[in-house]
N, C-alpha and C. Protein backbone atom coordinates (compact mmCIF):
# COMPACT_ATOMS: atom_id res chain seq x y z
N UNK A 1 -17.39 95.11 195.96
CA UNK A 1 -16.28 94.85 195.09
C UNK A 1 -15.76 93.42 195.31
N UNK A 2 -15.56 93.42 196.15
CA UNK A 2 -15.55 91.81 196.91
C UNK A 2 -16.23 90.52 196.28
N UNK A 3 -17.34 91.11 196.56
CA UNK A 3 -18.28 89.97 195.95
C UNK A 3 -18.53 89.90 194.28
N UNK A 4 -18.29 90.90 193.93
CA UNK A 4 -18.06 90.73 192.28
C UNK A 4 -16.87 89.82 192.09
N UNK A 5 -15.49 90.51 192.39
CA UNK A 5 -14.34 89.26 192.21
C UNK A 5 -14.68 87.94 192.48
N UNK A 6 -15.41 88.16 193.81
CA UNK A 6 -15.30 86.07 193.97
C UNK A 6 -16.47 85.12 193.12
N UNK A 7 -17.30 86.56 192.07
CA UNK A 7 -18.61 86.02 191.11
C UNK A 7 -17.34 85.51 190.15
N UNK A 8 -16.56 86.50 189.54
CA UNK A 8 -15.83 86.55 188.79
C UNK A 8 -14.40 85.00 188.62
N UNK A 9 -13.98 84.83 190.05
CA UNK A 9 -13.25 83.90 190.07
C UNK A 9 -14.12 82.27 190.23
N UNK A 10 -15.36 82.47 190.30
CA UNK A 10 -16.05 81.24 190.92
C UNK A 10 -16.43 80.90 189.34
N UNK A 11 -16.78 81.63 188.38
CA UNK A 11 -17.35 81.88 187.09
C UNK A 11 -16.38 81.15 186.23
N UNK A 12 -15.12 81.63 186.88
CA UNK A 12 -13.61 80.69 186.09
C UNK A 12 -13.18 79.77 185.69
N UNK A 13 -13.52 79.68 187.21
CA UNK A 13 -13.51 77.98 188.15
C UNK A 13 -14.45 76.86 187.08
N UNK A 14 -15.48 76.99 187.03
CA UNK A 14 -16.78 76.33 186.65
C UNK A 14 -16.22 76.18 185.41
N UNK A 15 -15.64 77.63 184.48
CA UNK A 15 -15.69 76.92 182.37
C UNK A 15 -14.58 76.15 182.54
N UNK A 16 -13.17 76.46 183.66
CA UNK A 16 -12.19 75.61 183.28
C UNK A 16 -12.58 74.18 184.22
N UNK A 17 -13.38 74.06 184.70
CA UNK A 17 -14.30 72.09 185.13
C UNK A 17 -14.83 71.74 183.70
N UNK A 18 -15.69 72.59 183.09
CA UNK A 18 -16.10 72.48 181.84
C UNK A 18 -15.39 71.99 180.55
N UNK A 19 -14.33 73.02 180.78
CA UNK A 19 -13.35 72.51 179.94
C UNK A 19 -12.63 71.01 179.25
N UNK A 20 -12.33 71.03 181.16
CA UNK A 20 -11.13 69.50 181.10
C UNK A 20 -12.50 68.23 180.49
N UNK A 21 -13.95 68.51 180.83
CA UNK A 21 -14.93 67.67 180.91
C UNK A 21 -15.44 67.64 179.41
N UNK A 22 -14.90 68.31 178.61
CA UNK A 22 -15.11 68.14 177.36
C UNK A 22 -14.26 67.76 176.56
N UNK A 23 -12.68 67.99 177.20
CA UNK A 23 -11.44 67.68 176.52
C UNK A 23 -11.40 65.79 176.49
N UNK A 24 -10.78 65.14 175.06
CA UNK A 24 -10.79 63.45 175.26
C UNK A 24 -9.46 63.25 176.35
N UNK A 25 -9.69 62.51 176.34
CA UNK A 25 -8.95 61.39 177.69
C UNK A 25 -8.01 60.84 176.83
N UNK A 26 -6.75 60.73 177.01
CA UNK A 26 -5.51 60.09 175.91
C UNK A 26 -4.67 61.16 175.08
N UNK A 27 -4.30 60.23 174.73
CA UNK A 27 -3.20 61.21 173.54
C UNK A 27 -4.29 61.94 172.05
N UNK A 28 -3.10 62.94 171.83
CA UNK A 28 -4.14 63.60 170.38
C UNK A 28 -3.26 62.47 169.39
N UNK A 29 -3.96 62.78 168.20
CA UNK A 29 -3.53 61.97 167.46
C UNK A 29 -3.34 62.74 166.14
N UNK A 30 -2.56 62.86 164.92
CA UNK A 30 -2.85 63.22 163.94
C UNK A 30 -3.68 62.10 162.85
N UNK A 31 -4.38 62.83 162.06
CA UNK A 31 -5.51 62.44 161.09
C UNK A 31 -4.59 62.03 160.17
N UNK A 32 -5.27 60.79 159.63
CA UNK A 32 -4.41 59.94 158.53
C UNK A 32 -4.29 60.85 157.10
N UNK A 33 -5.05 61.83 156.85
CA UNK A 33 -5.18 62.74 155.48
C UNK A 33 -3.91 63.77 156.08
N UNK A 34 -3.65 64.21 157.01
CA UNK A 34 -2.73 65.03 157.19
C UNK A 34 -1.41 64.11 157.23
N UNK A 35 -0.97 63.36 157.56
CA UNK A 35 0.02 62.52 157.24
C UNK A 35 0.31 62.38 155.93
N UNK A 36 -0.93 62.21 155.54
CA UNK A 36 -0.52 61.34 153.89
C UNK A 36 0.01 62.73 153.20
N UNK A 37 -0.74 64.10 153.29
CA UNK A 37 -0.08 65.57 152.85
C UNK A 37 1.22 65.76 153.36
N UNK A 38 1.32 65.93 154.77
CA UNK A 38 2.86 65.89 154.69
C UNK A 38 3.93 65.36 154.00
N UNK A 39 3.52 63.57 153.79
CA UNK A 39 4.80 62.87 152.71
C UNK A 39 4.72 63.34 151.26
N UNK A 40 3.54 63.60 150.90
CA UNK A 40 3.14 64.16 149.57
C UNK A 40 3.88 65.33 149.34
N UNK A 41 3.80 66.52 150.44
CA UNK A 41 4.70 67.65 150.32
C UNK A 41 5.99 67.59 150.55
N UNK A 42 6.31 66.80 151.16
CA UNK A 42 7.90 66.42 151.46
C UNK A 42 8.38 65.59 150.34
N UNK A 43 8.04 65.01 149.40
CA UNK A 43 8.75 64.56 148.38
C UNK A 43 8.56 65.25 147.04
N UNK A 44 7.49 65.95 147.26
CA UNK A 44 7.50 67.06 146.22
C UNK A 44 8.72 68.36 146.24
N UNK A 45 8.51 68.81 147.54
CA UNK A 45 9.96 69.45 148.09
C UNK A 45 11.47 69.00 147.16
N UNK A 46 11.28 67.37 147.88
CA UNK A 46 12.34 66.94 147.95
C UNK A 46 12.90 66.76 146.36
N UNK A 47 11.73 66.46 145.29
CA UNK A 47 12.31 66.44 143.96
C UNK A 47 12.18 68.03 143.26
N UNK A 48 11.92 68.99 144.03
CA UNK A 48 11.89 70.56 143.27
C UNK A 48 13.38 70.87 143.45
N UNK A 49 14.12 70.34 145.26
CA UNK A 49 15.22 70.94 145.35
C UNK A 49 16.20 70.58 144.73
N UNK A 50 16.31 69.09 144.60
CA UNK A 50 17.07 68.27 144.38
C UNK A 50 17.06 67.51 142.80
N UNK A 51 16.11 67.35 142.31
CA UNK A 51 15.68 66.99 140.83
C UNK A 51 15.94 68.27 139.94
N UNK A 52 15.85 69.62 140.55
CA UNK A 52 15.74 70.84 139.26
C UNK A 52 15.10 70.32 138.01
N UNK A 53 13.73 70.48 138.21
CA UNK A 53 13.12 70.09 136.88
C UNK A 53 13.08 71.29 135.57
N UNK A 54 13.43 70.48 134.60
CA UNK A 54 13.49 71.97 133.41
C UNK A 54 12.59 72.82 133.52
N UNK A 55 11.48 71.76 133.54
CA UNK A 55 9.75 73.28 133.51
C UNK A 55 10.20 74.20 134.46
N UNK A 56 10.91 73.93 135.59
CA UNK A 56 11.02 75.12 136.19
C UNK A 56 12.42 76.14 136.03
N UNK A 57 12.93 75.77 135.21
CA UNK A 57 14.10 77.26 134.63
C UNK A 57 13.72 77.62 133.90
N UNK A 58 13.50 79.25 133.57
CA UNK A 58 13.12 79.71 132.23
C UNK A 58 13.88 79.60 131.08
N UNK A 59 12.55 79.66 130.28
CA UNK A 59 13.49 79.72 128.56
C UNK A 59 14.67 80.96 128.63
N UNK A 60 15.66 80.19 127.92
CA UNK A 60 17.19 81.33 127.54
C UNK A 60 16.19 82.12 126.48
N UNK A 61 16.93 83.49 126.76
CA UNK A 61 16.56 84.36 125.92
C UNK A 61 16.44 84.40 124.27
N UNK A 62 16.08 84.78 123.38
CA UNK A 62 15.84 84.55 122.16
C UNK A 62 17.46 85.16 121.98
N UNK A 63 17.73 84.69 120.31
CA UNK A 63 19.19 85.21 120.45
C UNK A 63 19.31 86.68 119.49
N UNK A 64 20.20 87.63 119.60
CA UNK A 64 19.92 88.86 119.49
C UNK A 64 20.40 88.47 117.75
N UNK A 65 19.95 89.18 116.60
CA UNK A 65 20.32 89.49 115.46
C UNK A 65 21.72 90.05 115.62
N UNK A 66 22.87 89.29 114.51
CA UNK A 66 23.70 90.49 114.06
C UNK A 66 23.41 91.86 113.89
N UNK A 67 22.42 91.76 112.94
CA UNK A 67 22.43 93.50 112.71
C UNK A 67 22.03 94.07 114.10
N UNK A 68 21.05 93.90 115.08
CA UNK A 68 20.83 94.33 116.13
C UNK A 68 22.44 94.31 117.03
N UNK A 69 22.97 93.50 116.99
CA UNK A 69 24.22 93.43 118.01
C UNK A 69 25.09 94.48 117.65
N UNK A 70 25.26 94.65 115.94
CA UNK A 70 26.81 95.53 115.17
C UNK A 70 26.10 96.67 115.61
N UNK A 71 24.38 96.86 115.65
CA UNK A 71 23.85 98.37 115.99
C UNK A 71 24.48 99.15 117.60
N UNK A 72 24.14 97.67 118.17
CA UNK A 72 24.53 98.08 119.74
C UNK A 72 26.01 98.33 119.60
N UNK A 73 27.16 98.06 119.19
CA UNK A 73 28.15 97.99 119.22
C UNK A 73 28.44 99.27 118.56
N UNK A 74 27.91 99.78 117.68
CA UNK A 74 27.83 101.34 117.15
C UNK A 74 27.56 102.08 117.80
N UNK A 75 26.35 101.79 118.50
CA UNK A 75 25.85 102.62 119.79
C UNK A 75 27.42 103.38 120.32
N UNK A 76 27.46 101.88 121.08
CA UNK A 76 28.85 102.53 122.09
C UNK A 76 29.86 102.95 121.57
N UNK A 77 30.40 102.34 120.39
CA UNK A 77 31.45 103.09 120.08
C UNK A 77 31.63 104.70 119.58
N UNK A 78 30.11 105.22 119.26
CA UNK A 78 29.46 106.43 119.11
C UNK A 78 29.88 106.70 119.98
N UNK A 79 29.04 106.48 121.12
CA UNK A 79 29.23 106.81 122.46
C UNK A 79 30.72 107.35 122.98
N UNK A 80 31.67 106.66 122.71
CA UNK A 80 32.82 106.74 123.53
C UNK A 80 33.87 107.90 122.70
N UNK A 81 33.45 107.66 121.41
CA UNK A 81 33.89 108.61 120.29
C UNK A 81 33.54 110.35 120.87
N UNK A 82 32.45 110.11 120.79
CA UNK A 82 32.06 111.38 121.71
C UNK A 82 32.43 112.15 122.78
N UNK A 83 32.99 111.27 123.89
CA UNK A 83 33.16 111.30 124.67
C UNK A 83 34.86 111.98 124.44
N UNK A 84 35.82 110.76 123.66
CA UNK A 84 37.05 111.47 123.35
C UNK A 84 37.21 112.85 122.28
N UNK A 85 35.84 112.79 121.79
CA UNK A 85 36.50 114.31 120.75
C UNK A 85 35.90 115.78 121.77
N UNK A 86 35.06 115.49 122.74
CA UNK A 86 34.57 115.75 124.12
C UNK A 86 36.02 116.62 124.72
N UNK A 87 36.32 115.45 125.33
CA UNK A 87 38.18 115.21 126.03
C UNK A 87 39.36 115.99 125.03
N UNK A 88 38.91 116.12 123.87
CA UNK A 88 39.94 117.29 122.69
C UNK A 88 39.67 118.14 122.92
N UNK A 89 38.78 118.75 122.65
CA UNK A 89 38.35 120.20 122.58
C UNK A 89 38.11 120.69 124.10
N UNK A 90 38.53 119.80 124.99
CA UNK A 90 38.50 120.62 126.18
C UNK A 90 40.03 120.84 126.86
N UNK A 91 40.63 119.47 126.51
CA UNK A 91 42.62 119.57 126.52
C UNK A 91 42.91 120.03 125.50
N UNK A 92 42.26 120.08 124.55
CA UNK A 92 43.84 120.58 123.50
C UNK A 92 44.28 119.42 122.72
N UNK A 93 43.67 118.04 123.22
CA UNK A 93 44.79 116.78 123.24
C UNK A 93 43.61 115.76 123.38
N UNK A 94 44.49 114.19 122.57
CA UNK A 94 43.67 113.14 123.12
C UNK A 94 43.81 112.70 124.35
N UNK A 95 43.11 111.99 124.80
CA UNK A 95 43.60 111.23 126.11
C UNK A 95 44.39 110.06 125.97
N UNK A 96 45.09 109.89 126.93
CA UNK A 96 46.14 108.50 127.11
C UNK A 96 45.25 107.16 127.50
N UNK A 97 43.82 107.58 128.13
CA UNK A 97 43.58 105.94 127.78
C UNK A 97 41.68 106.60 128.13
N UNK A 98 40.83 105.51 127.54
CA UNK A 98 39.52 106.09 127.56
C UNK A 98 39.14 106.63 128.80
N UNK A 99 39.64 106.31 129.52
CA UNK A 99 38.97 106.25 131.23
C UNK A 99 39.17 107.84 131.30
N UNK A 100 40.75 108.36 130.96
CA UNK A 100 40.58 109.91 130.87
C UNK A 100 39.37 110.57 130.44
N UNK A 101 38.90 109.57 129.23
CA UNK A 101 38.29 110.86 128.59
C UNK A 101 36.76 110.88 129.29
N UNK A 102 36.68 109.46 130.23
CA UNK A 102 35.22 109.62 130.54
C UNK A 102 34.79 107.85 131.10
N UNK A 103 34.12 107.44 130.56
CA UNK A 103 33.75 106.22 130.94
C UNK A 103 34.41 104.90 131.49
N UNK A 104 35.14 104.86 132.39
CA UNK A 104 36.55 104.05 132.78
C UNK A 104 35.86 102.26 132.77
N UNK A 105 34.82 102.32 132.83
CA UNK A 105 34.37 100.73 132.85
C UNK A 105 33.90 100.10 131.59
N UNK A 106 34.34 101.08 130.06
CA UNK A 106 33.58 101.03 128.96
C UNK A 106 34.73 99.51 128.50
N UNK A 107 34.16 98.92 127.75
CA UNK A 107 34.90 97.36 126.91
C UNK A 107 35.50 97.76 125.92
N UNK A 108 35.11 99.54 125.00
CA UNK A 108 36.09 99.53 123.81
C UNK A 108 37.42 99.33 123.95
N UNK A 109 38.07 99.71 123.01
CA UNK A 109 39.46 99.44 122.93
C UNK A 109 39.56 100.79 122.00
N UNK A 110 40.80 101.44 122.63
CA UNK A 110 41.16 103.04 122.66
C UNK A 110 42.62 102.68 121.97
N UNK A 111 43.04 103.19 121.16
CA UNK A 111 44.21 103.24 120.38
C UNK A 111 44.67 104.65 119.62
N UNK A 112 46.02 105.05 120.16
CA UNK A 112 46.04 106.22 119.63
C UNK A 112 47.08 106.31 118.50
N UNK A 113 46.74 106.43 117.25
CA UNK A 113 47.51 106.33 115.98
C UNK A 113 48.48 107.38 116.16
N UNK A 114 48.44 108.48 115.90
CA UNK A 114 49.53 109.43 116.57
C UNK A 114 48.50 110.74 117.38
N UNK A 115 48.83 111.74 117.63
CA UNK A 115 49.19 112.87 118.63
C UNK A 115 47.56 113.72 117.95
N UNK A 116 46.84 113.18 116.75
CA UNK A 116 45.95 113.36 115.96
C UNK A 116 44.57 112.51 115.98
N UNK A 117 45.04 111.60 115.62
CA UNK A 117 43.60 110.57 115.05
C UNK A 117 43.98 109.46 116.41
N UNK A 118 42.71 108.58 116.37
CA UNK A 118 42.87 107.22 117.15
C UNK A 118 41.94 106.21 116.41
N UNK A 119 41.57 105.15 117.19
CA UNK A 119 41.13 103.97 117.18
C UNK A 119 40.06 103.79 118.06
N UNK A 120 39.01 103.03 117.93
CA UNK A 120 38.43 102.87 118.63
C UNK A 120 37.70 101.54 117.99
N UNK A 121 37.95 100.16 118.95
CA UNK A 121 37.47 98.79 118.39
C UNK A 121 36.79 98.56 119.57
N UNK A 122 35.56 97.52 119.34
CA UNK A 122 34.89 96.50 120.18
C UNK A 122 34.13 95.35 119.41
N UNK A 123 34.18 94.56 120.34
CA UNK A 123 34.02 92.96 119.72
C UNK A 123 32.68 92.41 120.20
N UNK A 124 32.16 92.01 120.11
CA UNK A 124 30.35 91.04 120.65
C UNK A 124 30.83 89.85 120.27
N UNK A 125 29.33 89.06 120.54
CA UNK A 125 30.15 87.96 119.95
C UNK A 125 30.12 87.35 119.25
N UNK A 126 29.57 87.91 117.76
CA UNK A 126 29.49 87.53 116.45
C UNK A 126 29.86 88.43 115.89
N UNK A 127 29.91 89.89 116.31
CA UNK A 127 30.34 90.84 115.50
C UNK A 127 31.24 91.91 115.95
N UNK A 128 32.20 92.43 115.29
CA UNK A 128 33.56 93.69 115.72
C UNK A 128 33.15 94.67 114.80
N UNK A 129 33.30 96.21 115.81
CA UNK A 129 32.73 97.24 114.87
C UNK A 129 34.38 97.83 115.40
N UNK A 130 35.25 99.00 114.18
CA UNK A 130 36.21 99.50 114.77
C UNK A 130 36.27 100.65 113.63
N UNK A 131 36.03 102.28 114.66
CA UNK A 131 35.84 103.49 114.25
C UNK A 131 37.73 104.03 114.31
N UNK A 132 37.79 104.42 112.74
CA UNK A 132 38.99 105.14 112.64
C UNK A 132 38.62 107.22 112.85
N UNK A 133 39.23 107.87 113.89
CA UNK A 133 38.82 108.79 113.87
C UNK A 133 38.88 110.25 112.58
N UNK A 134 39.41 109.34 111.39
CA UNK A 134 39.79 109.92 110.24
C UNK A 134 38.43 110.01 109.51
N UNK A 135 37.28 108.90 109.58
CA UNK A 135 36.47 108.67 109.06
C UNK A 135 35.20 109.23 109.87
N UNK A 136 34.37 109.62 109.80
CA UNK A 136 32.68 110.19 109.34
C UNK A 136 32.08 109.76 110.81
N UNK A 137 31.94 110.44 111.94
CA UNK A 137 31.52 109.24 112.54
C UNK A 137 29.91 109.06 112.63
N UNK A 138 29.18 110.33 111.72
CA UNK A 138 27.69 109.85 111.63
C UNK A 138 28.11 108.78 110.41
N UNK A 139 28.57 108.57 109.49
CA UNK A 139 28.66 107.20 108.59
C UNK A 139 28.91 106.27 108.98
N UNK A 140 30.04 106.16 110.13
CA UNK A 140 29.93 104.73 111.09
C UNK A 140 28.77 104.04 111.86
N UNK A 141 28.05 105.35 112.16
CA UNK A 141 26.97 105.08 113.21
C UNK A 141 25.64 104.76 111.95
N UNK A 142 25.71 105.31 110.87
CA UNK A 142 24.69 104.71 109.98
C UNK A 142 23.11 104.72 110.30
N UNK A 143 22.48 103.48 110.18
CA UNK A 143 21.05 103.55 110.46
C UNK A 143 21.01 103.10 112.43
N UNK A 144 22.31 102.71 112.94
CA UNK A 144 22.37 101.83 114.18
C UNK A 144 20.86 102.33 115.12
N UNK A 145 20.88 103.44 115.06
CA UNK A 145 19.42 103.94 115.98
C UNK A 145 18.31 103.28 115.75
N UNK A 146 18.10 103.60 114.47
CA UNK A 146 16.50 102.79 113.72
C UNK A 146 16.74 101.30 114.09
N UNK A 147 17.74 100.95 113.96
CA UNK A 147 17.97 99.06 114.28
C UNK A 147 17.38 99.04 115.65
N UNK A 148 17.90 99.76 116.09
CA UNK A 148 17.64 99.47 117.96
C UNK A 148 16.27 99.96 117.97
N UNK A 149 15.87 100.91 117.29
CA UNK A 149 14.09 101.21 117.64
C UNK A 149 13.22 100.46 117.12
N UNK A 150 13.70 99.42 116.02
CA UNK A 150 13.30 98.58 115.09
C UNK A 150 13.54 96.86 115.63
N UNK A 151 13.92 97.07 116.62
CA UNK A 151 15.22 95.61 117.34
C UNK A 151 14.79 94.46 116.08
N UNK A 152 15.37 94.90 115.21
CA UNK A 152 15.52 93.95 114.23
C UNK A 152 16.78 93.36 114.31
C-alpha cells in the first residue's frame, strides 16, 4: 500500500515539473481581436442603453374601430345591467351604488332615477354608450357580440 502511494505521489510530482515546463515565462497577455470585441460590445451596450433606438420599441398597437370600441362598451354595460337587475330580484330593490350589486372595480357610472329605473353610462375614448333601464336591454346590446367576433 505504501509503495503504491509513493508511485502515486512521485507520478504527481513529475506532470506538475511538466507542467510549469510547458507553461510561458512572463505575463499572459490578452489577444488584440478580443480587445477590439470588448470595445465593440461596450459601445454597442452603451448606445442600446442609453440611445433607445426606435427599431427597438415595438409598434403601438393598431387603433381599435369605433364600432369595435361602442361594441366593447355595450359589452359591459350589458354586463353590469345584469348584474343590477341580478341585485333586484334578489333584494326586492336597486342597489345604492354598483359595487352592491356586484363588480366594485367596474368604470360604469350607476345612476338611480327613482326607487324603479336607473342609469347606467360609460365613456371610451371616442365613444359613450348610456343604458336607460326603461329601455330593451337586448336593443341596446344590438349586434355588439358579432362586432367583437367580427373585431371590426
Amino acid at each position: 500500500m505504501a509503495d503504491a502511494l509513493a508511485d502515486v505521489l512521485k507520478d504527481q510530482g513529475e506532470k506538475a515539473k511538466r507542467r510549469k515546463e510547458t507553461e510561458p515565462r512572463g505575463k499572459r497577455t490578452t489577444s488584440s481581436a478580443t480587445w477590439v470585441a470588448f470595445v465593440l460590445l461596450s459601445v454597442l451596450s452603451g448606445y442600446l442603453w442609453i440611445g433607445s433606438p426606435s427599431w427597438l420599441e415595438p409598434a403601438p398597437p393598431d387603433p381599435i374601430s369605433p364600432a369595435l370600441e361602442d361594441a366593447g362598451l355595450r359589452m359591459e354595460v350589458f354586463h353590469q345591467a345584469l348584474l343590477v337587475e341580478e341585485f333586484r330580484a334578489q333584494e326586492g330593490r336597486l342597489p345604492n351604488s354598483l359595487s352592491e350589486a356586484g363588480d366594485p372595480f367596474s368604470e360604469v357610472e350607476y345612476h338611480q332615477v327613482n326607487g324603479q329605473a336607473y342609469r347606467l353610462a360609460l365613456a371610451g375614448g371616442r365613444v359613450a354608450v348610456e343604458y336607460a333601464s326603461n329601455d330593451s336591454l337586448e336593443l341596446f346590446l344590438g349586434d355588439a357580440v358579432q362586432v367583437i367576433k367580427e373585431g371590426r
